[in-house]
C-alpha atoms as a PDB file:
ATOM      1  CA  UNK A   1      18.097  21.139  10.740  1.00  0.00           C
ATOM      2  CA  UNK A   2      18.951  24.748   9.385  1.00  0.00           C
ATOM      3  CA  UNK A   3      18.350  23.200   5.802  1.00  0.00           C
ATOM      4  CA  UNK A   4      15.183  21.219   6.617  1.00  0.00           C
ATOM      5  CA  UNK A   5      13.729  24.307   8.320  1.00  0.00           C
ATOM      6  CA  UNK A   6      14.643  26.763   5.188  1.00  0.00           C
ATOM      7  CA  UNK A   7      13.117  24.131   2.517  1.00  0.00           C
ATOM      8  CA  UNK A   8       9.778  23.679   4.960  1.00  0.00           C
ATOM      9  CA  UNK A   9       9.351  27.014   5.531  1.00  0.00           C
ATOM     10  CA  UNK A  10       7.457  28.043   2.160  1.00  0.00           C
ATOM     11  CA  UNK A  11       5.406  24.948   2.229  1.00  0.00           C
ATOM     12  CA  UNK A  12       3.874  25.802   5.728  1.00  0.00           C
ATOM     13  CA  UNK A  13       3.838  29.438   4.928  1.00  0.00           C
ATOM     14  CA  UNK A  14       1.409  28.751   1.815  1.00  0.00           C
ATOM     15  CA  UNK A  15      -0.707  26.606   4.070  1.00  0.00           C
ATOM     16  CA  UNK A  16      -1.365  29.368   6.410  1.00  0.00           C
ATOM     17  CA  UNK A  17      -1.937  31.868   3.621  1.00  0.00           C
ATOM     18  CA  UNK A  18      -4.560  29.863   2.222  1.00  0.00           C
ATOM     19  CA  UNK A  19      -6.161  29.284   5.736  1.00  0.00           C
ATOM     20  CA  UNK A  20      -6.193  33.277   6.450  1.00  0.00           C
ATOM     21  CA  UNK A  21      -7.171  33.531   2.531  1.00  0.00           C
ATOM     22  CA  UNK A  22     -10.302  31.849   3.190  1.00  0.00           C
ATOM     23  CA  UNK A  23     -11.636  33.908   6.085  1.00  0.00           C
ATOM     24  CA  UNK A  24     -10.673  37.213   4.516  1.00  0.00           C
ATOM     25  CA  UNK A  25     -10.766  37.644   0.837  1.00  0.00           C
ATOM     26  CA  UNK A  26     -11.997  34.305  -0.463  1.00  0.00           C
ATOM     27  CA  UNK A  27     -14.291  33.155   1.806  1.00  0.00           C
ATOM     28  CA  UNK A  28     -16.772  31.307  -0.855  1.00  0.00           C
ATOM     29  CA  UNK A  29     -16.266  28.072  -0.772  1.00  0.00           C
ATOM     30  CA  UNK A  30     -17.218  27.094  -4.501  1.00  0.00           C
ATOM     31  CA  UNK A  31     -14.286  29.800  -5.126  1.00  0.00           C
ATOM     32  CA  UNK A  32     -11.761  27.078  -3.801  1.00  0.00           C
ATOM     33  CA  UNK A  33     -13.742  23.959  -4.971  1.00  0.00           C
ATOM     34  CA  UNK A  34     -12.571  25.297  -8.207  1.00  0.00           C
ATOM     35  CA  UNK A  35      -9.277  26.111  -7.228  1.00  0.00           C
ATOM     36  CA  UNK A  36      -8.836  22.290  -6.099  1.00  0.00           C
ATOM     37  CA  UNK A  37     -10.614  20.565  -9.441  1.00  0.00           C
ATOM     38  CA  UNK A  38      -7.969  22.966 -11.727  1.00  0.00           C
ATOM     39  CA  UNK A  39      -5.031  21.813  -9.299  1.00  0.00           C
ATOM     40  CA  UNK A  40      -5.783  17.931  -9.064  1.00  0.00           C
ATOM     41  CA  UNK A  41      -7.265  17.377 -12.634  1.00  0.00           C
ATOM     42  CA  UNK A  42      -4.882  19.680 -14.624  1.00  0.00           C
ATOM     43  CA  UNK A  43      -2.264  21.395 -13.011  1.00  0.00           C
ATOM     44  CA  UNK A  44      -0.756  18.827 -10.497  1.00  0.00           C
ATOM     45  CA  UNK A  45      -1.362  15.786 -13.568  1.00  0.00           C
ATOM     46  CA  UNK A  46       0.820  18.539 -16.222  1.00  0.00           C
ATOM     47  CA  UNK A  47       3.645  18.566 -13.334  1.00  0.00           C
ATOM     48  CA  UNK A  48       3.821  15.066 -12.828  1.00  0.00           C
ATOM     49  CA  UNK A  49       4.459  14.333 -16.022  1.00  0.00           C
ATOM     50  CA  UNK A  50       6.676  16.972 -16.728  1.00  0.00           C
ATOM     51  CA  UNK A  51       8.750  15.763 -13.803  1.00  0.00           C
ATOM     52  CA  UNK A  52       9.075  12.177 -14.909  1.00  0.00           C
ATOM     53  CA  UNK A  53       9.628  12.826 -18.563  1.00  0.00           C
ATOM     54  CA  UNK A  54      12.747  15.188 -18.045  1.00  0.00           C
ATOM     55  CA  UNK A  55      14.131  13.306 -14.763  1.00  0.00           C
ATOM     56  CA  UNK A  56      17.461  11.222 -15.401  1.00  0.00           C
ATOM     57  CA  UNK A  57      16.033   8.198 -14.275  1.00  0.00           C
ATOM     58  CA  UNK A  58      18.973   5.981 -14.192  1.00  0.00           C
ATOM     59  CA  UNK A  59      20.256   8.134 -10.890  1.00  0.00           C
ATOM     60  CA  UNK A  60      16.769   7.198  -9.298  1.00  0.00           C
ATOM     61  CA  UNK A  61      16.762   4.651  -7.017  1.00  0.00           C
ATOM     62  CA  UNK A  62      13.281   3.894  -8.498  1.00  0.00           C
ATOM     63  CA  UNK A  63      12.963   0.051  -6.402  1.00  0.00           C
ATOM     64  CA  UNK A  64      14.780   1.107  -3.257  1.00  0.00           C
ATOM     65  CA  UNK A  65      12.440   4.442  -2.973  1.00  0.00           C
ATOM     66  CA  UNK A  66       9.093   2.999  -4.519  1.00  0.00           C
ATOM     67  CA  UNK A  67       9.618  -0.366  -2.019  1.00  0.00           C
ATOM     68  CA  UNK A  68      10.316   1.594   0.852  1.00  0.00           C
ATOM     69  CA  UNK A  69       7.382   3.708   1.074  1.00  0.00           C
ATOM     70  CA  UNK A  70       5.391   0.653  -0.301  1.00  0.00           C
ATOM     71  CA  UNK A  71       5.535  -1.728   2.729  1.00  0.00           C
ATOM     72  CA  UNK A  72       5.709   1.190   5.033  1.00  0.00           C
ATOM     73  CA  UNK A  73       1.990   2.003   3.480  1.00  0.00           C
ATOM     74  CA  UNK A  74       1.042  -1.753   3.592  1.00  0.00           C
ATOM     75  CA  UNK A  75       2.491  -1.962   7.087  1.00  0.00           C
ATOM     76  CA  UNK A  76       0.501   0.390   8.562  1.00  0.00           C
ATOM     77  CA  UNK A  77      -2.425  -0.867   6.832  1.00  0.00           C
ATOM     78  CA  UNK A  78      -1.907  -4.199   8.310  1.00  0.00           C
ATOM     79  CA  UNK A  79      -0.969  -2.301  12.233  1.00  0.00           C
ATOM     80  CA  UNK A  80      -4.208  -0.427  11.607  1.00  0.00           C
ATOM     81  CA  UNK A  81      -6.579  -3.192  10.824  1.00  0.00           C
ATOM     82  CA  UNK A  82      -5.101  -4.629  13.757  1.00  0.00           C
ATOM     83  CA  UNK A  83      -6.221  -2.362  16.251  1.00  0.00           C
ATOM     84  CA  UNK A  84      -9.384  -2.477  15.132  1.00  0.00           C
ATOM     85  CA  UNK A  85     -10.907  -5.118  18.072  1.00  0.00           C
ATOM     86  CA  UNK A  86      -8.956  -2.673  20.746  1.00  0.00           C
ATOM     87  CA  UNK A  87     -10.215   0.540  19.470  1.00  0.00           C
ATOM     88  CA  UNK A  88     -13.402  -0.744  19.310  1.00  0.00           C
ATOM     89  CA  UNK A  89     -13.573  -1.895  22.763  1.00  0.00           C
ATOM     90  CA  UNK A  90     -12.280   1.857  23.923  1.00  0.00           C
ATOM     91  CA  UNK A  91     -15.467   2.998  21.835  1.00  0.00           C
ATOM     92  CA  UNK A  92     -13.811   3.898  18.730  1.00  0.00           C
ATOM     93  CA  UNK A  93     -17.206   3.185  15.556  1.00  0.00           C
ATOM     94  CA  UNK A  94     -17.011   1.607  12.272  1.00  0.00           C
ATOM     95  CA  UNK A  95     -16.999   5.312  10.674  1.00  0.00           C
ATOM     96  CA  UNK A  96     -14.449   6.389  13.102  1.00  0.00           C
ATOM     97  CA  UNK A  97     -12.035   4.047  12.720  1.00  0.00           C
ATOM     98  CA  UNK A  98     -12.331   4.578   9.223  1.00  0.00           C
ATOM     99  CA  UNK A  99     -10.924   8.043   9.283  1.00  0.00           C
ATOM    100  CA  UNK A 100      -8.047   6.720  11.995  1.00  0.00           C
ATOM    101  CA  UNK A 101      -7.159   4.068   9.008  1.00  0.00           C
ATOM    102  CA  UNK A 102      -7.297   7.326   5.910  1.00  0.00           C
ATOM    103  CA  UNK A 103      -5.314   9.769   8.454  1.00  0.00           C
ATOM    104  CA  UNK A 104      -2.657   7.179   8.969  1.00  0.00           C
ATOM    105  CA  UNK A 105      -1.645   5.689   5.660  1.00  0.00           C
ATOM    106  CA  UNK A 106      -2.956   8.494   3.243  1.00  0.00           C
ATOM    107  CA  UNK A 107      -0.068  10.872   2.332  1.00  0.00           C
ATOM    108  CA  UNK A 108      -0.435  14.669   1.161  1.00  0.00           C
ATOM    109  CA  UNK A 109       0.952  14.954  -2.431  1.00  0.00           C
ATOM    110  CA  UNK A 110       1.388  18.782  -2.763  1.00  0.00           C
ATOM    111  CA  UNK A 111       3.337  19.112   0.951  1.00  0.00           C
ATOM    112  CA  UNK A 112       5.307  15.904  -0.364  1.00  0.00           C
ATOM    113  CA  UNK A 113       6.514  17.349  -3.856  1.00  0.00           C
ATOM    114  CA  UNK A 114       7.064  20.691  -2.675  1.00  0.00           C
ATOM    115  CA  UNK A 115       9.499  19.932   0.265  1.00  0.00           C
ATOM    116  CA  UNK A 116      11.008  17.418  -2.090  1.00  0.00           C
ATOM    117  CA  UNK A 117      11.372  20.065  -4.517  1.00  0.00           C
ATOM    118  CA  UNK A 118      12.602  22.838  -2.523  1.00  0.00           C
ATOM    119  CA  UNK A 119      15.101  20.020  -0.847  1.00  0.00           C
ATOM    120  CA  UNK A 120      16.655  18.549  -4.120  1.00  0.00           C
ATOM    121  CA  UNK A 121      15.326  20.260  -6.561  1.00  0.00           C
ATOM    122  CA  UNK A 122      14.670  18.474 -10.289  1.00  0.00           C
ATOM    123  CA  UNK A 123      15.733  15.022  -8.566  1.00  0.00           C
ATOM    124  CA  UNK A 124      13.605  15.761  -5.555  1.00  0.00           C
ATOM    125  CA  UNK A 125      10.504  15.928  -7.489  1.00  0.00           C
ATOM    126  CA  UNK A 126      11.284  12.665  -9.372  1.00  0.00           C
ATOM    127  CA  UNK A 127      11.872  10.822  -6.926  1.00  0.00           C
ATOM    128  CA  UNK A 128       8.595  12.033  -4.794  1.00  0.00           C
ATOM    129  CA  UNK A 129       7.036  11.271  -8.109  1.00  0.00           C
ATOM    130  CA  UNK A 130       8.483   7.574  -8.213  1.00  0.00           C
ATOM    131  CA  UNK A 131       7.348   7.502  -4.729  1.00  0.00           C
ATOM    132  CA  UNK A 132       3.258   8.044  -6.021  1.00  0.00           C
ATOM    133  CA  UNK A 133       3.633   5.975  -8.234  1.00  0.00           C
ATOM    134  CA  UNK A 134       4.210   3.411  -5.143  1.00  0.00           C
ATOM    135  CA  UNK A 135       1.505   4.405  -2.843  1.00  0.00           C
ATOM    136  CA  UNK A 136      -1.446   6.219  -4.512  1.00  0.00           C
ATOM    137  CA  UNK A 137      -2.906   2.562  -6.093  1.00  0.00           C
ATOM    138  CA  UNK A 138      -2.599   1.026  -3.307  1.00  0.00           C
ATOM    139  CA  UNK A 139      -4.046   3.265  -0.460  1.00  0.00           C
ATOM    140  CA  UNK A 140      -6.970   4.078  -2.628  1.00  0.00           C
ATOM    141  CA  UNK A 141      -8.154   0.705  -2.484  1.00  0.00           C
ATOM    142  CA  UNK A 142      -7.566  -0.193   0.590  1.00  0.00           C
ATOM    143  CA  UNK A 143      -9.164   3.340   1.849  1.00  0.00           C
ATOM    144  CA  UNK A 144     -12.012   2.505  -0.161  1.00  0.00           C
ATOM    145  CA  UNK A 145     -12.538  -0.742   0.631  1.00  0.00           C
ATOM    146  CA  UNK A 146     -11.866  -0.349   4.831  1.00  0.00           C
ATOM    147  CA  UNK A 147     -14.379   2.303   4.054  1.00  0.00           C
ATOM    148  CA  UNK A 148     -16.759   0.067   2.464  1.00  0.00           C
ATOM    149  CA  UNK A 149     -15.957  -2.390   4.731  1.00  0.00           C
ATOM    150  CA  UNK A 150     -16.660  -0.193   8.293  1.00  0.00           C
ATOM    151  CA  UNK A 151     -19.137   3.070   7.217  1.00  0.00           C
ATOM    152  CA  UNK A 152     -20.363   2.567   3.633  1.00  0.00           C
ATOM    153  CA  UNK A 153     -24.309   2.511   4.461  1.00  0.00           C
ATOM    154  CA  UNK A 154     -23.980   1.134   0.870  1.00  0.00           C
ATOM    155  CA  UNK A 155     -21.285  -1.566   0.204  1.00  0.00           C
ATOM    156  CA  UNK A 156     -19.002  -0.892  -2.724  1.00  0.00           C
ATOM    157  CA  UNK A 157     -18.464  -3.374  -5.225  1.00  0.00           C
ATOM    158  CA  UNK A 158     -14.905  -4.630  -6.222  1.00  0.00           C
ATOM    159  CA  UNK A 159     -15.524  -3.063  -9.214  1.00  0.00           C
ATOM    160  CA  UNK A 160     -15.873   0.157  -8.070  1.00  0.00           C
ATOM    161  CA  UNK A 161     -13.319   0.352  -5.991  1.00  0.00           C
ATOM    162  CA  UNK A 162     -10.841  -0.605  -8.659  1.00  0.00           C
ATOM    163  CA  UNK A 163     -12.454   2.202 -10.609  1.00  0.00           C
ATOM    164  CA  UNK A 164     -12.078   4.644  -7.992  1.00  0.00           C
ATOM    165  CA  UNK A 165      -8.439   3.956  -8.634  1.00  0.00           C
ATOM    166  CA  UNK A 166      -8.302   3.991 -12.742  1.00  0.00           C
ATOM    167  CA  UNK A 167      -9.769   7.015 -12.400  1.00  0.00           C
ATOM    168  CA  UNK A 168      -7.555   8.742 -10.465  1.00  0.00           C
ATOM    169  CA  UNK A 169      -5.514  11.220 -12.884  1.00  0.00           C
ATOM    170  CA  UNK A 170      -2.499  11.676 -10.519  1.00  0.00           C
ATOM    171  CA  UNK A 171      -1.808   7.978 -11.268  1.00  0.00           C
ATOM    172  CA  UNK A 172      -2.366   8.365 -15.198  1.00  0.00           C
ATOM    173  CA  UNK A 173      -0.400  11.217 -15.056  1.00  0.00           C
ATOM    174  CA  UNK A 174       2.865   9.481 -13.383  1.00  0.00           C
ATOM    175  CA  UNK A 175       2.042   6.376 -15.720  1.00  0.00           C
ATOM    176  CA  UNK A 176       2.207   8.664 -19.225  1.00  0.00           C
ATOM    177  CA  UNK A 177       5.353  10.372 -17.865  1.00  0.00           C
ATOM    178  CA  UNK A 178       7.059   7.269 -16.833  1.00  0.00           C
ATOM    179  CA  UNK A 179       6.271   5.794 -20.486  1.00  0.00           C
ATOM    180  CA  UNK A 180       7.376   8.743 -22.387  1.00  0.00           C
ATOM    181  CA  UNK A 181      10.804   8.960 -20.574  1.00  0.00           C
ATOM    182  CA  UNK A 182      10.997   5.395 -20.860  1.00  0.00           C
ATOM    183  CA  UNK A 183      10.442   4.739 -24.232  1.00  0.00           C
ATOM    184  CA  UNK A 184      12.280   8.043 -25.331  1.00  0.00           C
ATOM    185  CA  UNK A 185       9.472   9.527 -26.956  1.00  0.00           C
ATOM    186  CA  UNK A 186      10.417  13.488 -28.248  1.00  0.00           C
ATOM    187  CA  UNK A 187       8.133  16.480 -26.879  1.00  0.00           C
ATOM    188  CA  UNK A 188       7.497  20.077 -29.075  1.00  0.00           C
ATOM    189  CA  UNK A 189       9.006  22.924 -27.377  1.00  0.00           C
ATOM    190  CA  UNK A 190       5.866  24.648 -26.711  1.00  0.00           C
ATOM    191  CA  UNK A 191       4.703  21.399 -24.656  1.00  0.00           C
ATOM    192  CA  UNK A 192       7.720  22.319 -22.344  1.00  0.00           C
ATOM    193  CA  UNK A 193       6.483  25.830 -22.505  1.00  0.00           C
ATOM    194  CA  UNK A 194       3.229  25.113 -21.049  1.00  0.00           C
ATOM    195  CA  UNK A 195       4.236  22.344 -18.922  1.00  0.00           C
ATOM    196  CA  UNK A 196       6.732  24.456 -17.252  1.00  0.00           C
ATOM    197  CA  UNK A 197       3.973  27.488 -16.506  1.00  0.00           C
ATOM    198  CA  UNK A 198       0.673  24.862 -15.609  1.00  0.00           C
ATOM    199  CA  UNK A 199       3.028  23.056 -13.262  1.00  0.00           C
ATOM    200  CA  UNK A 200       4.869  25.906 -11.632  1.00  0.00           C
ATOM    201  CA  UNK A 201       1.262  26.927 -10.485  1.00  0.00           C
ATOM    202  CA  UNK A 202       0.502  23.796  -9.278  1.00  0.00           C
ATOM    203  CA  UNK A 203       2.089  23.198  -5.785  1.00  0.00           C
ATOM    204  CA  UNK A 204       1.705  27.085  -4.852  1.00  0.00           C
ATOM    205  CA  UNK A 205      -1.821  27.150  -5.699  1.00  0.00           C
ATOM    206  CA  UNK A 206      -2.884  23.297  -3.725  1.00  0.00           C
ATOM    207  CA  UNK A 207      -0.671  24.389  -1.080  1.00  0.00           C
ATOM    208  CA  UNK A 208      -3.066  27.637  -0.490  1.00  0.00           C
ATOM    209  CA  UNK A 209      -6.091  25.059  -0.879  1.00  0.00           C
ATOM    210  CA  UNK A 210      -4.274  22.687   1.631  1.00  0.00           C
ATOM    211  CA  UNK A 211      -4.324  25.751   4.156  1.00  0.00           C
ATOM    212  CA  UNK A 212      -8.165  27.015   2.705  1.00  0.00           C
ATOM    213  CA  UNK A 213      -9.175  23.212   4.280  1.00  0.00           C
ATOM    214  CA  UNK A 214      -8.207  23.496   7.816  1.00  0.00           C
ATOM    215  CA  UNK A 215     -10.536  23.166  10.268  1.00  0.00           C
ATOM    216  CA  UNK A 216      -9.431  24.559  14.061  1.00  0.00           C
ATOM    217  CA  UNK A 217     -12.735  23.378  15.438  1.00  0.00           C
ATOM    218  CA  UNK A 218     -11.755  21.159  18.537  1.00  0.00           C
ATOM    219  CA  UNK A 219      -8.335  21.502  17.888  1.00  0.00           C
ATOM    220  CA  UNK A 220      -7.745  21.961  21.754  1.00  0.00           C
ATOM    221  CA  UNK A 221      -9.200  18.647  22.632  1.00  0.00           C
ATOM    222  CA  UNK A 222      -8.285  15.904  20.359  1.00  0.00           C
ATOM    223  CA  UNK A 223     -10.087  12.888  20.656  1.00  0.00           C
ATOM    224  CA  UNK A 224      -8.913   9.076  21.068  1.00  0.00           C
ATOM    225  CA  UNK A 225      -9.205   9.072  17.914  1.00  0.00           C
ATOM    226  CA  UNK A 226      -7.462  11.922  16.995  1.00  0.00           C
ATOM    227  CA  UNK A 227      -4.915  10.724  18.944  1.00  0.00           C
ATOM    228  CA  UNK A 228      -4.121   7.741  17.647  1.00  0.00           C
ATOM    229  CA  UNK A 229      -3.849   8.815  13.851  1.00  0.00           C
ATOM    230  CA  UNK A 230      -1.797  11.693  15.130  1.00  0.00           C
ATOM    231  CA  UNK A 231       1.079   9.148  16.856  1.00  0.00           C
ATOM    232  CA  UNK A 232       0.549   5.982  13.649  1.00  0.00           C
ATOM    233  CA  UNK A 233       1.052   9.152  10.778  1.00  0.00           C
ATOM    234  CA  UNK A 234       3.673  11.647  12.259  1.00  0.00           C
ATOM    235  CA  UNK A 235       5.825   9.313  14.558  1.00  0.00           C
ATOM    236  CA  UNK A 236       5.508   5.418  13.628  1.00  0.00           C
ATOM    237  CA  UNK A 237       5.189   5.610   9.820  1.00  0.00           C
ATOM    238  CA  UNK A 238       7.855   7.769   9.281  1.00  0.00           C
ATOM    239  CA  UNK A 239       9.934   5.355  11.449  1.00  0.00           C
ATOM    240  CA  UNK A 240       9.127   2.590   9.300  1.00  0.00           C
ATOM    241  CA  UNK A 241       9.762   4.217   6.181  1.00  0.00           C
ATOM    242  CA  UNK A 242      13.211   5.128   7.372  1.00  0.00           C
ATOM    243  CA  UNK A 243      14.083   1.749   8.470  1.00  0.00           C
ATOM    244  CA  UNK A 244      12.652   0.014   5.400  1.00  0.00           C
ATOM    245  CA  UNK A 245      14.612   2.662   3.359  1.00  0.00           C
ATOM    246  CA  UNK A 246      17.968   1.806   5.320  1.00  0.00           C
ATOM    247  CA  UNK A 247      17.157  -1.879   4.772  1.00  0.00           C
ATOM    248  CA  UNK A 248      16.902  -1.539   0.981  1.00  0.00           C
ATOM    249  CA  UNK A 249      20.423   0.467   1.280  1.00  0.00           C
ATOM    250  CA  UNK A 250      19.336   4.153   0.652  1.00  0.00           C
ATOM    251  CA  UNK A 251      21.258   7.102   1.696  1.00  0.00           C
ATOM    252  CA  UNK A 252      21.708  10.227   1.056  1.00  0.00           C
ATOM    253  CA  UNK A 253      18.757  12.377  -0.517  1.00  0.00           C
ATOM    254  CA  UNK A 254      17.095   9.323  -1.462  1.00  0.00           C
ATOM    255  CA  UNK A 255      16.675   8.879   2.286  1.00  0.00           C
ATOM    256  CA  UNK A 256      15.395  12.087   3.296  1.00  0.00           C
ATOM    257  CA  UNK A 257      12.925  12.404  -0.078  1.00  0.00           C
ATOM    258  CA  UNK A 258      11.578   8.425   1.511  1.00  0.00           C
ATOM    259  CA  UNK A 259      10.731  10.233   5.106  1.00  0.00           C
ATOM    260  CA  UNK A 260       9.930  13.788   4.200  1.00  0.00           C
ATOM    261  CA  UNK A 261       7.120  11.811   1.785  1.00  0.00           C
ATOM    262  CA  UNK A 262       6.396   9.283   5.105  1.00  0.00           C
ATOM    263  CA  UNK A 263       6.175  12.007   7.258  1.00  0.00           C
ATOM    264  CA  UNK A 264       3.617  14.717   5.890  1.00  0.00           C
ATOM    265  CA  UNK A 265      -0.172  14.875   6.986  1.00  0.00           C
ATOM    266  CA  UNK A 266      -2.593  13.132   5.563  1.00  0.00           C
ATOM    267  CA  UNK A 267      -4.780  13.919   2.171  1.00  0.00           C
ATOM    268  CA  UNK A 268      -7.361  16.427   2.321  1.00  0.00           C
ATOM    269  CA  UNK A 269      -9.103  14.127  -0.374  1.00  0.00           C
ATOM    270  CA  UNK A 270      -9.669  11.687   2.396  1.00  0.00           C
ATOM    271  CA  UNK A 271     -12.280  13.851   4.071  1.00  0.00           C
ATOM    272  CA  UNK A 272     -13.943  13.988   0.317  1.00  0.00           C
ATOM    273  CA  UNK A 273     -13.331  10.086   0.333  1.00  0.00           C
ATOM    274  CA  UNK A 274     -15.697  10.138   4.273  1.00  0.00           C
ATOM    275  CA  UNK A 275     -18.490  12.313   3.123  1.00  0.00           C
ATOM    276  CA  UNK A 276     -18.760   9.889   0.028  1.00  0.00           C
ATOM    277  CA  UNK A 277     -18.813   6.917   1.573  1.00  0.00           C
ATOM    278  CA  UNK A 278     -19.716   7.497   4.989  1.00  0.00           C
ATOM    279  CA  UNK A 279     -16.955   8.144   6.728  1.00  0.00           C
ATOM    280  CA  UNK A 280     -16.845  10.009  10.235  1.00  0.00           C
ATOM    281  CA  UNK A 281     -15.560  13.127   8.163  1.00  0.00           C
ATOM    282  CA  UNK A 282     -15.759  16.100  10.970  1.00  0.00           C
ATOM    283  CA  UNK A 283     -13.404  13.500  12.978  1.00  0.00           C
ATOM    284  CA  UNK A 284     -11.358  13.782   9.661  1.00  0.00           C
ATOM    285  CA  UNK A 285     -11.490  17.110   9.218  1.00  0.00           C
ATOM    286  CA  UNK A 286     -10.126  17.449  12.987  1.00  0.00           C
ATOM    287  CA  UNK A 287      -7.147  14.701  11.968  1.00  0.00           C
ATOM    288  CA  UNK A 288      -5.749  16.765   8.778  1.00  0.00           C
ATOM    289  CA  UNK A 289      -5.978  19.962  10.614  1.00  0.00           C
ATOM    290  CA  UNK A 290      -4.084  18.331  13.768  1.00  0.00           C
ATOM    291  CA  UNK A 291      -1.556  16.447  11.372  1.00  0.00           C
ATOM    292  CA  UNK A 292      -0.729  19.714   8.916  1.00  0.00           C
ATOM    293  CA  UNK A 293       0.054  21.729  12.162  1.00  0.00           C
ATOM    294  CA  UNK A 294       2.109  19.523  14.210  1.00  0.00           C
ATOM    295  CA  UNK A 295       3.815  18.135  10.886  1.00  0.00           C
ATOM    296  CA  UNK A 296       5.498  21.675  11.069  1.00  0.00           C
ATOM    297  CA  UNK A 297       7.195  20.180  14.190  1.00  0.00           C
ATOM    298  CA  UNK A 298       7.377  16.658  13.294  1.00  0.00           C
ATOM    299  CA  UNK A 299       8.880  16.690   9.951  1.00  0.00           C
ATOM    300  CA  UNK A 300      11.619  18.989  10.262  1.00  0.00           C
ATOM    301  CA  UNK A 301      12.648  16.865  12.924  1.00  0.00           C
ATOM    302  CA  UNK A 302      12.357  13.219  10.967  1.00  0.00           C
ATOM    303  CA  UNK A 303      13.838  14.763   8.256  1.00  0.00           C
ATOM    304  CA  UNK A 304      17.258  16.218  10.283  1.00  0.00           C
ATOM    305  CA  UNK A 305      17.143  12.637  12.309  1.00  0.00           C
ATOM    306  CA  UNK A 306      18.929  10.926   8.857  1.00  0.00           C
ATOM    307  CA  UNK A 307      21.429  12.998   8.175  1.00  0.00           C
ATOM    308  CA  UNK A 308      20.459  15.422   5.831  1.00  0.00           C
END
């Protein structure tokens, strides 16, 4: 637990400078618009593929890992969609439930790499890597299309939802960096020289935009809603990730990296995702905030409960 706590610290530490960040000195908010465009169009892409085209992929349990969090993702998909007749009847709205269904299968990236990172270091972050490669395709479209489905006042087409997902540059990123490792392709020195410095900026800086996010607003008194994301994200998923993991025979740190990445909060991009498409994005808002505070407690916890 000792471990866990030390490697989590940081992570959560960032967060909370970036919160107090944003009521003190940087309190604009087109200052950290900016600050999140840089980090999830150049700085987070130029890490991911730095990641994946050093990483020794033959010690990566790339199926085991990437199949793991896979079903666990479609799993809770399926549980969500379930409960849709029941939370309706307990007054749960289209728009509402669409923010239960982001909060519990969406996955934050930059908590994800950097506890995977600070965990295992180079083999951390590939495998967290692997694992987006996995997930990101998949709940993009069906986040898009439950949205679509339940609050769009303006139904998307097939076609642009699969667009919303070929357009997302954390998945081209992981795709170039996967195809030059695989196919053994050489990289100039100075590439490694600005790939190193880009993506050593990266987690810090969308950790401090993680934390400039937060919303405490009706923190006190979460609703049904809330609730229910809070208990499917930070308890049941993780739960299934580990016992999909165990069932595909990892161990070890491949094990912890599959439930540290099942167990953080949900993507701040999903409140973007519920202003776009009309989502109920203040009940959003109030899941993240909920989910990146408790996951302080929750994931240390998860994490410790395999072994590490």
């Amino acid at each position: 637990m000792a471990v866990v706590i030390a490697a989590l610290l940081p992570v959560f530490l960032l967060i909370v400078l970036g919160f107090v960040l944003k009521r003190t000195l940087m309190p604009i908010d087109t200052q950290w618009h900016g600050l999140e465009r840089l980090t999830y169009y150049v700085l987070f892409p130029v890490l991911l593929v730095q990641t994946l085209v050093k990483a020794d992929l033959t010690r990566v349990p790339i199926a085991g890992v990437g199949g793991a969090l896979l079903l666990s993702a479609l799993a809770m998909s399926l549980l969500c969609l379930a409960l849709r007749r029941p939370l309706a009847r307990a007054g749960v709205d289209g728009p509402a439930f669409t923010s239960i269904f982001q909060g519990a299968i969406r996955w934050q990236t930059y908590v994800a790499l950097s506890v995977s990172g600070n965990l295992f270091g180079s083999v951390g972050l590939a495998l967290a890597s692997v694992a987006m490669v996995a997930i990101i395709p998949l709940v993009n479209v069906f986040s898009v299309a439950v949205l679509a489905h339940y609050a769009s006042p303006q139904k998307q087409s097939m076609g642009a939802i699969i667009m919303t997902v070929v357009k997302n540059p954390l998945i081209w990123a992981c795709v170039i960096g996967l195809a030059i490792n695989v196919a053994h392709i050489p990289l100039p020195k100075i590439w490694h020289e600005v790939a190193n410095a880009l993506g050593g900026s990266s987690l810090a800086i969308g950790l401090l935009v993680t934390g400039a996010g937060l919303h405490l607003e009706g923190m006190f008194r979460p609703s049904l809603a809330a609730s229910v994301a809070l208990v499917l994200k930070l308890v049941l998923m993780p739960a299934l990730a580990v016992a999909l993991g165990l069932w595909f025979g990892l161990g070890g740190s491949s094990l912890a990296i599959v439930t540290a990445c099942a167990a953080v909060p949900t993507s701040p991009s999903a409140y973007v995702m519920a202003r776009q498409l009309g989502g109920d994005a203040p009940l959003l808002a109030q899941i993240i905030t909920l989910q990146t505070i408790l996951a302080a407690i929750t994931m240390p916890i998860a994490i410790a409960a395999v072994g590490l």
